[in-house]
Structures are given as C-alpha cells and as structure tokens.
C-alpha atoms as a PDB file:
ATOM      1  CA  UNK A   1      80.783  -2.050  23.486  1.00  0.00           C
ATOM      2  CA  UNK A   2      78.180  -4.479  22.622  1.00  0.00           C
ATOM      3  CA  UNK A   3      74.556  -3.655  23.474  1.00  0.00           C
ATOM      4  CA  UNK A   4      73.289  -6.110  25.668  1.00  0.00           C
ATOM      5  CA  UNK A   5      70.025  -8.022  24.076  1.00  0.00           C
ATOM      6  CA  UNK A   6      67.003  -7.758  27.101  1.00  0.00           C
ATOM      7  CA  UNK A   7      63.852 -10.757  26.876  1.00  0.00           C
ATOM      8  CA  UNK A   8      61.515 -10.379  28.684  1.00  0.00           C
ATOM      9  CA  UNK A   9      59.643 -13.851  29.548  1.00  0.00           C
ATOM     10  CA  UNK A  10      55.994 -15.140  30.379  1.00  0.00           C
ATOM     11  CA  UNK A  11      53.978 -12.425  29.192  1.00  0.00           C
ATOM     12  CA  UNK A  12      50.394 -13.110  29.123  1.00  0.00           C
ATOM     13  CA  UNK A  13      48.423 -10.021  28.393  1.00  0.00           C
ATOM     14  CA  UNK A  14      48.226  -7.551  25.561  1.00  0.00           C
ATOM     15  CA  UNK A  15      48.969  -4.523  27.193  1.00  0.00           C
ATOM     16  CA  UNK A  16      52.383  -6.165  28.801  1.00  0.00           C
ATOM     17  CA  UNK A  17      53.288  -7.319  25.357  1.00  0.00           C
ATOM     18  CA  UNK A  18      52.935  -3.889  24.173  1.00  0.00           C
ATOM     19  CA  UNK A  19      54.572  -2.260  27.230  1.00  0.00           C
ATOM     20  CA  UNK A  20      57.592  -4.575  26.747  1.00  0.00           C
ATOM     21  CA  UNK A  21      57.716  -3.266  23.438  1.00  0.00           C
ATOM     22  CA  UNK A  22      57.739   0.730  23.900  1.00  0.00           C
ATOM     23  CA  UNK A  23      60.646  -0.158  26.682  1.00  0.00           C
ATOM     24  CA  UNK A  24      62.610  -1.279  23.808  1.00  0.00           C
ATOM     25  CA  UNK A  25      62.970  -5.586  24.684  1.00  0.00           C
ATOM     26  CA  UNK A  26      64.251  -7.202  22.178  1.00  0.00           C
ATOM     27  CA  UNK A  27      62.741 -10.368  22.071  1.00  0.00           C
ATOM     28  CA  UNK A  28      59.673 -11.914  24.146  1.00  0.00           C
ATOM     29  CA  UNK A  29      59.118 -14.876  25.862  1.00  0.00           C
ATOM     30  CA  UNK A  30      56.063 -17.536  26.101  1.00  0.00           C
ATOM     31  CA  UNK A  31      55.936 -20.245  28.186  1.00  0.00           C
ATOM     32  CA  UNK A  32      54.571 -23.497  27.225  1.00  0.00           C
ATOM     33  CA  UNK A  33      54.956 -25.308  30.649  1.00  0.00           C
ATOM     34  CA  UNK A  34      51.802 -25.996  32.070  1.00  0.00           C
ATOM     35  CA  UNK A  35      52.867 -26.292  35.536  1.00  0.00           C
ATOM     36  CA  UNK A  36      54.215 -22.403  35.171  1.00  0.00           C
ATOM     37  CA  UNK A  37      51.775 -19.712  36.558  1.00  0.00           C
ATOM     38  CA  UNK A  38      52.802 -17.688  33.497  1.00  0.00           C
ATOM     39  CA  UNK A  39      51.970 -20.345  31.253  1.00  0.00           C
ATOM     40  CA  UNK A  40      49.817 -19.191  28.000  1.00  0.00           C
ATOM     41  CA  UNK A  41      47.299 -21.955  25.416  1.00  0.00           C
ATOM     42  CA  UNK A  42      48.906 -21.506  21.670  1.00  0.00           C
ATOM     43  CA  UNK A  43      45.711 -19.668  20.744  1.00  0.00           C
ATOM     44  CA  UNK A  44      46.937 -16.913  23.514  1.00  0.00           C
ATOM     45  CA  UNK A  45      50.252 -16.693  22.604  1.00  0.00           C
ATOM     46  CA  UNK A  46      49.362 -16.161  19.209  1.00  0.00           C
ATOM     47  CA  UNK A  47      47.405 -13.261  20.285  1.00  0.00           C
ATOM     48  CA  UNK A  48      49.997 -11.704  21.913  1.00  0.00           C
ATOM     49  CA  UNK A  49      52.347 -12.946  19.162  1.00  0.00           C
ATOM     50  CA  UNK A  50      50.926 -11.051  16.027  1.00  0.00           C
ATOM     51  CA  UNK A  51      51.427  -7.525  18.103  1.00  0.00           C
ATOM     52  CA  UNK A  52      54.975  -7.889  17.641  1.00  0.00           C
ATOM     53  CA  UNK A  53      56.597  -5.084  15.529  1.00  0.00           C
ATOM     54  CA  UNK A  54      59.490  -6.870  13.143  1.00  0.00           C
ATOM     55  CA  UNK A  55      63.272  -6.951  14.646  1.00  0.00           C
ATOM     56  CA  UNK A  56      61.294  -8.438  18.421  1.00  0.00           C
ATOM     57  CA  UNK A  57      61.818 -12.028  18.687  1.00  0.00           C
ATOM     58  CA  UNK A  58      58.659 -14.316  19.700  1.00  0.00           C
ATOM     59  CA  UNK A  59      60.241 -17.060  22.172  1.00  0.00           C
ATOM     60  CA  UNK A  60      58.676 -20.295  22.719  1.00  0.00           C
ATOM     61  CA  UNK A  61      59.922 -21.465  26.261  1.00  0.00           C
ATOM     62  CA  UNK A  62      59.922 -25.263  26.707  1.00  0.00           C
ATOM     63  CA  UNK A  63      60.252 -28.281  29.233  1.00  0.00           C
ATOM     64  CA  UNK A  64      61.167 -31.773  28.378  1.00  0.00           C
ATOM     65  CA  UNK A  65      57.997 -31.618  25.492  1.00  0.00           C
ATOM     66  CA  UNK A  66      56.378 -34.388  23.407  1.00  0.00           C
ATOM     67  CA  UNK A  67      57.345 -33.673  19.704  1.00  0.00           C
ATOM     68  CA  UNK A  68      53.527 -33.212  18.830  1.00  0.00           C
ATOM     69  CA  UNK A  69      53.384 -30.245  21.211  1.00  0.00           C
ATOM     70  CA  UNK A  70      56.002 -28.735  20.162  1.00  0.00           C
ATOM     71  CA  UNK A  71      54.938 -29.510  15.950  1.00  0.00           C
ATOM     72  CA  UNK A  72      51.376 -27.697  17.463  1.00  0.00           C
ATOM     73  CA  UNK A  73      52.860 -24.749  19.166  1.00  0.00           C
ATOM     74  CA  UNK A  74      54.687 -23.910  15.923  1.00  0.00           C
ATOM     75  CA  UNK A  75      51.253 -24.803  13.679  1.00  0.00           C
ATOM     76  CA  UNK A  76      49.817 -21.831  15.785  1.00  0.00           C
ATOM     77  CA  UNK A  77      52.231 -19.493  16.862  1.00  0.00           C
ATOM     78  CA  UNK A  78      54.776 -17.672  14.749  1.00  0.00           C
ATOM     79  CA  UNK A  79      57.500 -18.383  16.573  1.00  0.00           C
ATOM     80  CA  UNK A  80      61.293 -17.546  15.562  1.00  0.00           C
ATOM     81  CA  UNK A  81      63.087 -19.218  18.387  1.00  0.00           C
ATOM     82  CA  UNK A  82      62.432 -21.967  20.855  1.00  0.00           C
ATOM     83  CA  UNK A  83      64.109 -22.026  24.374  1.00  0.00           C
ATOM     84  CA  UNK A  84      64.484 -25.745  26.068  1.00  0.00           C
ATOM     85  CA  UNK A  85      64.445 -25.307  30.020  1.00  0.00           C
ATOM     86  CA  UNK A  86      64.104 -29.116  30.833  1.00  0.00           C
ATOM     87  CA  UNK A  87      66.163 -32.260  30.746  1.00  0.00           C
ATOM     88  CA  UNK A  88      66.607 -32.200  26.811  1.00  0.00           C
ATOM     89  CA  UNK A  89      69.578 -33.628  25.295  1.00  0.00           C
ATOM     90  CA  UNK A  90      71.352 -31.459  21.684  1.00  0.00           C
ATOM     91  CA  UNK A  91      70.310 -34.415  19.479  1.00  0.00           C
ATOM     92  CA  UNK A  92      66.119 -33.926  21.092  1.00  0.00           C
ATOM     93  CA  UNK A  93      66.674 -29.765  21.006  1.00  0.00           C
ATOM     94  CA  UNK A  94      67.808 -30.173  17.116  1.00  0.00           C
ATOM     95  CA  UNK A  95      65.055 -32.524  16.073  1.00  0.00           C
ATOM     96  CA  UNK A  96      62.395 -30.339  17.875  1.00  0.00           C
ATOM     97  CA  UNK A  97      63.377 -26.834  15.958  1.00  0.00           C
ATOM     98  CA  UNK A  98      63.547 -29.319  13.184  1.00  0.00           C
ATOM     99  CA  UNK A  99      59.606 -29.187  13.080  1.00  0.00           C
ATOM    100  CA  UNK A 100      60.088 -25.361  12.171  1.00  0.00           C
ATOM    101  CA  UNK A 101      60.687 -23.067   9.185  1.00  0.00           C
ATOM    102  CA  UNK A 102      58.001 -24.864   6.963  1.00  0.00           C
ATOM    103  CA  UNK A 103      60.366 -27.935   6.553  1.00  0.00           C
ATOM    104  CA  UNK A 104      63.313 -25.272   4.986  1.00  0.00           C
ATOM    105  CA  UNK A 105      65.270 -25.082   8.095  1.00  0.00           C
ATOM    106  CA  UNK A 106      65.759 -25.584  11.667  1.00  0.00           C
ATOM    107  CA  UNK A 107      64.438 -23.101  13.550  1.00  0.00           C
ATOM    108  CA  UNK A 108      67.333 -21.403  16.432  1.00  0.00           C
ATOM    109  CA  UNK A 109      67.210 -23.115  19.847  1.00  0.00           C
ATOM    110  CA  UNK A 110      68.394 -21.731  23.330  1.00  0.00           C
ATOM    111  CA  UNK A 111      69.593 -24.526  26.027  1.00  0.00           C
ATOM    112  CA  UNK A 112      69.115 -23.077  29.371  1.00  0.00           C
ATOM    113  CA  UNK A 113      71.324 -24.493  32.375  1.00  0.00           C
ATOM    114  CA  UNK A 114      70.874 -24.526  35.960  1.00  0.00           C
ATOM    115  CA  UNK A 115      73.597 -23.263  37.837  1.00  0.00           C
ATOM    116  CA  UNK A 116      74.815 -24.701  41.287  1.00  0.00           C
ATOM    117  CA  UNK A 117      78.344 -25.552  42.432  1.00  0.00           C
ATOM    118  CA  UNK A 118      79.677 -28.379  40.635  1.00  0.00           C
ATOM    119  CA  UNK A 119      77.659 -27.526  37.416  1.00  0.00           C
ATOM    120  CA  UNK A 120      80.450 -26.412  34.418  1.00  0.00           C
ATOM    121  CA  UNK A 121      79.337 -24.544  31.949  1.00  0.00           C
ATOM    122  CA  UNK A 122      81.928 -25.355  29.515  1.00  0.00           C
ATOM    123  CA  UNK A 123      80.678 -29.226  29.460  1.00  0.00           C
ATOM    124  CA  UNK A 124      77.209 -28.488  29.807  1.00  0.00           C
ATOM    125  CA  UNK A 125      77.924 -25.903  26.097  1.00  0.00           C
ATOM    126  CA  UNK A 126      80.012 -28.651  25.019  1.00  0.00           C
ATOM    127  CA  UNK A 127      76.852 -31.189  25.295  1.00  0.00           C
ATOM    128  CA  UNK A 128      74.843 -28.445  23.215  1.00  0.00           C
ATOM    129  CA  UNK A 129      76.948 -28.168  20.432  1.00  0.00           C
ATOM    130  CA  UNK A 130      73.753 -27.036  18.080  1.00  0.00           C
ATOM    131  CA  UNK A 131      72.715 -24.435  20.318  1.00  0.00           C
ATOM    132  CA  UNK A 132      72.660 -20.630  19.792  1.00  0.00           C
ATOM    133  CA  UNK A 133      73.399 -19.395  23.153  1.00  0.00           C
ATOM    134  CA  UNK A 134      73.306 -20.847  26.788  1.00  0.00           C
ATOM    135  CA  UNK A 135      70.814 -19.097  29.391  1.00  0.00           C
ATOM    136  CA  UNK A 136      72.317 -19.463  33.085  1.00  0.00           C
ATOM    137  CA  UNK A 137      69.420 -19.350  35.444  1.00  0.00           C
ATOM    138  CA  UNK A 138      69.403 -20.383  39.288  1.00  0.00           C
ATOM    139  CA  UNK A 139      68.985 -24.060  39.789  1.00  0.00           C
ATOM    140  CA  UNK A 140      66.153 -25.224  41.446  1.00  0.00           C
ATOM    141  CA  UNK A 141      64.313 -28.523  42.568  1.00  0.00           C
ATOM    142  CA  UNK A 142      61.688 -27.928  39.536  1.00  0.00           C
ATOM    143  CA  UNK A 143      62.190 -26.397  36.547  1.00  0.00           C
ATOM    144  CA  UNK A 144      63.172 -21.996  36.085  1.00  0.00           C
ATOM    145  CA  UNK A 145      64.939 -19.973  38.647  1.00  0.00           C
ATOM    146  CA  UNK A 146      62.238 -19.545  40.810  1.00  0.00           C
ATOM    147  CA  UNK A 147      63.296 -15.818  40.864  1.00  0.00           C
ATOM    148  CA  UNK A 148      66.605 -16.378  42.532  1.00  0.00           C
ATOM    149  CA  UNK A 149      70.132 -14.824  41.828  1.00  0.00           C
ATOM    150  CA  UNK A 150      72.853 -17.411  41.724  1.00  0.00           C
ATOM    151  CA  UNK A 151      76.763 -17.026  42.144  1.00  0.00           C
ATOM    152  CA  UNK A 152      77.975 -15.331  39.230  1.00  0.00           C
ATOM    153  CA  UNK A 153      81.327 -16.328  40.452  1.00  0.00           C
ATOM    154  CA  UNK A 154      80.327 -19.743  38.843  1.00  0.00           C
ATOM    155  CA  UNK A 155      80.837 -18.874  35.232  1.00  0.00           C
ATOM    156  CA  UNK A 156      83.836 -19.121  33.263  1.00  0.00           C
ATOM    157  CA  UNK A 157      85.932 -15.880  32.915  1.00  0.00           C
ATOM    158  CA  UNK A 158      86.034 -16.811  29.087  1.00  0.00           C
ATOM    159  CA  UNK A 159      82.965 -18.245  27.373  1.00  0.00           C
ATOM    160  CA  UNK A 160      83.011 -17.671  23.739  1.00  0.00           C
ATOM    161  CA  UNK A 161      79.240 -18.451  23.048  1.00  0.00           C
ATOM    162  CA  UNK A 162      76.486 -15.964  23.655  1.00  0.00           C
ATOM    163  CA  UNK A 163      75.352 -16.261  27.089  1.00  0.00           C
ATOM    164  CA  UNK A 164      71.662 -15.173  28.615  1.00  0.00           C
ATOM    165  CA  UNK A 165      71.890 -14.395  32.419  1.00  0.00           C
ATOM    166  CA  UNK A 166      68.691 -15.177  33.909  1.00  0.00           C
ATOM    167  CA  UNK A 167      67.558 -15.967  37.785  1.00  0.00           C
ATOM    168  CA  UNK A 168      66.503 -13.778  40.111  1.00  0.00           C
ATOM    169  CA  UNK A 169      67.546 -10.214  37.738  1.00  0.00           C
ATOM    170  CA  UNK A 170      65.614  -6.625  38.274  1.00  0.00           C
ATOM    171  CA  UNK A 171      65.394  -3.609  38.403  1.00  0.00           C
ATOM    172  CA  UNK A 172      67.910  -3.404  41.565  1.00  0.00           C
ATOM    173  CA  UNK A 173      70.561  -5.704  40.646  1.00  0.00           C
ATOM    174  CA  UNK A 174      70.715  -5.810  36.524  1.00  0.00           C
ATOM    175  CA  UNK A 175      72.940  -3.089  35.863  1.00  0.00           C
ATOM    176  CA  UNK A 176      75.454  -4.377  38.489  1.00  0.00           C
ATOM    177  CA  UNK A 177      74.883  -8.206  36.810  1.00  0.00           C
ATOM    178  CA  UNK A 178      75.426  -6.842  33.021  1.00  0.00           C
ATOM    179  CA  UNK A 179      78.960  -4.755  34.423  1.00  0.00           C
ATOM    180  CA  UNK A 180      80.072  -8.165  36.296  1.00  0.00           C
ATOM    181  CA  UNK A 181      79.349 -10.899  33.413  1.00  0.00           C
ATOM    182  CA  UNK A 182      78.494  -8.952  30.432  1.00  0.00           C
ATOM    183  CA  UNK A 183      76.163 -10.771  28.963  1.00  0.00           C
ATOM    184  CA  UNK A 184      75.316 -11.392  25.252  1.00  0.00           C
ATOM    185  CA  UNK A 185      71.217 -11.107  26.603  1.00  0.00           C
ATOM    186  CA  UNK A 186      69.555 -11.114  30.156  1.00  0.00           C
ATOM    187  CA  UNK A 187      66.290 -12.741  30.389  1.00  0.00           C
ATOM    188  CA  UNK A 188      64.122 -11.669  33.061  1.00  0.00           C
ATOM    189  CA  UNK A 189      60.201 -12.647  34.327  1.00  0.00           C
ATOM    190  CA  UNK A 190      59.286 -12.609  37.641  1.00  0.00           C
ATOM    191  CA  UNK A 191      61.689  -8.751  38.262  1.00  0.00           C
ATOM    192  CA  UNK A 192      59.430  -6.808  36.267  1.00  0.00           C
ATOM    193  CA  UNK A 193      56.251  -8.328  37.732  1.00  0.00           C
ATOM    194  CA  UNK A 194      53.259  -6.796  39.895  1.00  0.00           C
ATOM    195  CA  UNK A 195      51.760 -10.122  40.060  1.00  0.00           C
ATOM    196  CA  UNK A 196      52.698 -13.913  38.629  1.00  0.00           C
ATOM    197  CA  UNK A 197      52.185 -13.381  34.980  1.00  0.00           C
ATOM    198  CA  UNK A 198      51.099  -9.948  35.186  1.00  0.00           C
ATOM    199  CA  UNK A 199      53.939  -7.297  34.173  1.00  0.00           C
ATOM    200  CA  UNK A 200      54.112  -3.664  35.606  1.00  0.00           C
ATOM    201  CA  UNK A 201      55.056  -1.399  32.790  1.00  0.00           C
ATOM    202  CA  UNK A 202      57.151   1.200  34.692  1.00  0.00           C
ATOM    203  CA  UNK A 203      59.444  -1.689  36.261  1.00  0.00           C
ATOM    204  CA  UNK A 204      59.862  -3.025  32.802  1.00  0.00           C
ATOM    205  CA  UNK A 205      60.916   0.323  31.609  1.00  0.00           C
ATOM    206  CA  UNK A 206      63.161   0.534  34.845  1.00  0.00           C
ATOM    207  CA  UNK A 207      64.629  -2.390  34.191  1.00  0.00           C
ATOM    208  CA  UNK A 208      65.821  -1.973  30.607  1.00  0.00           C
ATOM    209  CA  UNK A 209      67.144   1.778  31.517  1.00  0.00           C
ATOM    210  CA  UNK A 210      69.256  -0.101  34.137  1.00  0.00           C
ATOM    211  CA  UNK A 211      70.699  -2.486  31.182  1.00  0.00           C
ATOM    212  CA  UNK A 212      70.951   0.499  28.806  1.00  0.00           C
ATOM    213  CA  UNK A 213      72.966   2.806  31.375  1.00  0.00           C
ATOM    214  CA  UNK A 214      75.464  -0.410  32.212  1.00  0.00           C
ATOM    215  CA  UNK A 215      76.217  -1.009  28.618  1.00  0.00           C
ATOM    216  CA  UNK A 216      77.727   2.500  28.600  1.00  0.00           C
END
C-alpha cells in the first residue's frame, strides 16, 4: 500500500510550522492570495520556510498571479513547488514555474480543480497536461474550498495521475476520505485550525494519525 502524502496549507506562525513538522506532514503550504485570511508577505514565508528539515516540501499556493509576483515570491522564498488555485491555463502554470530553479529548470506545479456536478476531471487533467498532480477541492463562488467536503462520488473510479483531496478534510472525516478515494496526498487548512491561520498542534497530530491508521 502506498503511504498517503499529508500538506498541510496556510501556515503562518513558527510554532505551527514546527508542529506540522513533529506530526510528520510532508510538505507545507503558503498562501500568496491576498484576499486569504491565511495569507503570509514573502519575507514571512521565508521565515517559516528556512525551519523546514530536508525531505518537507515548501508550497507556494497561487491565484490567477502577475508573472512579477510570482518571479518575487521565488527571489525570496525557497520554494520547491508552486500550487495554481485560480483560473490559470497549462501554457500560464508552465511559464510561471518557468521563473524557478535559477533558470535550470521548471520548477513542479500543482493545478487545483473545483469540483461540482458537471465538472470532469479527466478533461480538466487533460487541459493540464504539464502538471504534477490535480488537487480536488470543493467549488466555491471565490477561490479554495471554503472548508467544505464535496461528493467524492464525482471522481473517476480510475485516474492515473496523482490526485490531492482537499475541501472540507479533518480530523473526523480523513481516514474515511483516504479508504474511499485513496489519494496520492490530502491537503488540508482550515481542519486542523483553532483559529483562521492559526493551527492547533494536537488536531494536526490527530489528523495525520487518522491518515496513517487508513493507509494500513
């Protein structure tokens, strides 16, 4: 059995970043949105960035950005993958995480898609040929899940790409969501809060025990 991957997203303090950490997430998520109550400056995220051990992924969560912000966010912050959450189309994605890897080589890119009836996943990772997994989160009038579970019952019984489940996950509902999809990764935010941006250590830990004992 594959171990599902765990991110944990929008992280804005030290001690959650290092609390994430000792729970054993694999990769961790910053959010560049400034209409996002978890959003972080560059200058923060780098903060929280250099207390990353090596093997945790620094995420750099996007929507529908200027090329300059993104070229700025990766001047400051050393980040290894970039997550689009807007409008973008695979040709925009690739020539953002262009800007990356000192000129060498792309940096990876996520595409994340909103789920509702009548949304098909196989198009939608057909349209993002240059991605390196999908994240399925809850659709919503603005942009992110809003914390909201969607149908599951929407995805495709076969999807050979690795697929994030997002939207609405914690500690209550993500062992039962990893045994139903399985998951190459769940991403989850708001499910391991105490507060909008603010991250309670012991749901965190929780949560990625409830992963752990569903991979088997």
């Amino acid at each position: 059995m594959i171990r599902t991957r765990i991110k944990i997203c929008g992280l804005t303090r030290p001690e959650d970043v290092t609390a994430a950490v000792a729970a054993g997430a694999d990769a961790i998520g910053f959010v560049f949105y400034p209409a996002s109550p978890r959003h972080v400056s560059f200058e923060r995220a780098a903060e929280l960035a250099a207390l990353l051990p090596p093997f945790v992924t620094a995420v750099g969560l996007f929507v529908n950005p200027e090329p300059a912000f993104v070229a700025e966010a990766l001047r400051l912050v050393p980040l290894q993958c970039l997550q689009f959450h807007g409008d973008e189309r695979d040709a925009q994605c690739a020539a953002l995480a262009a800007q990356g890897g000192a000129g060498l080589h792309a940096l990876p890119w996520i595409k994340a898609i909103r789920m509702r009836s009548g949304v098909d996943l196989l198009e939608s990772s057909a349209s993002h040929p240059g991605a390196r997994g999908l994240l399925v989160d809850a659709f919503s009038e603005g942009y992110g899940g809003a914390g909201r579970t969607f149908d599951w019952g929407l995805l495709p019984e076969r999807f050979e790409r690795p697929l994030l489940l997002s939207g609405g996950l914690g500690v209550a509902n993500v062992g039962e969501a990893v045994r139903r999809v399985r998951p190459w990764a769940v991403d989850v935010s708001s499910g391991v809060e105490s507060a909008k941006g603010i991250k309670d250590a012991a749901k965190m830990a929780a949560f990625i025990e409830q992963v752990r004992d569903a991979d088997g």
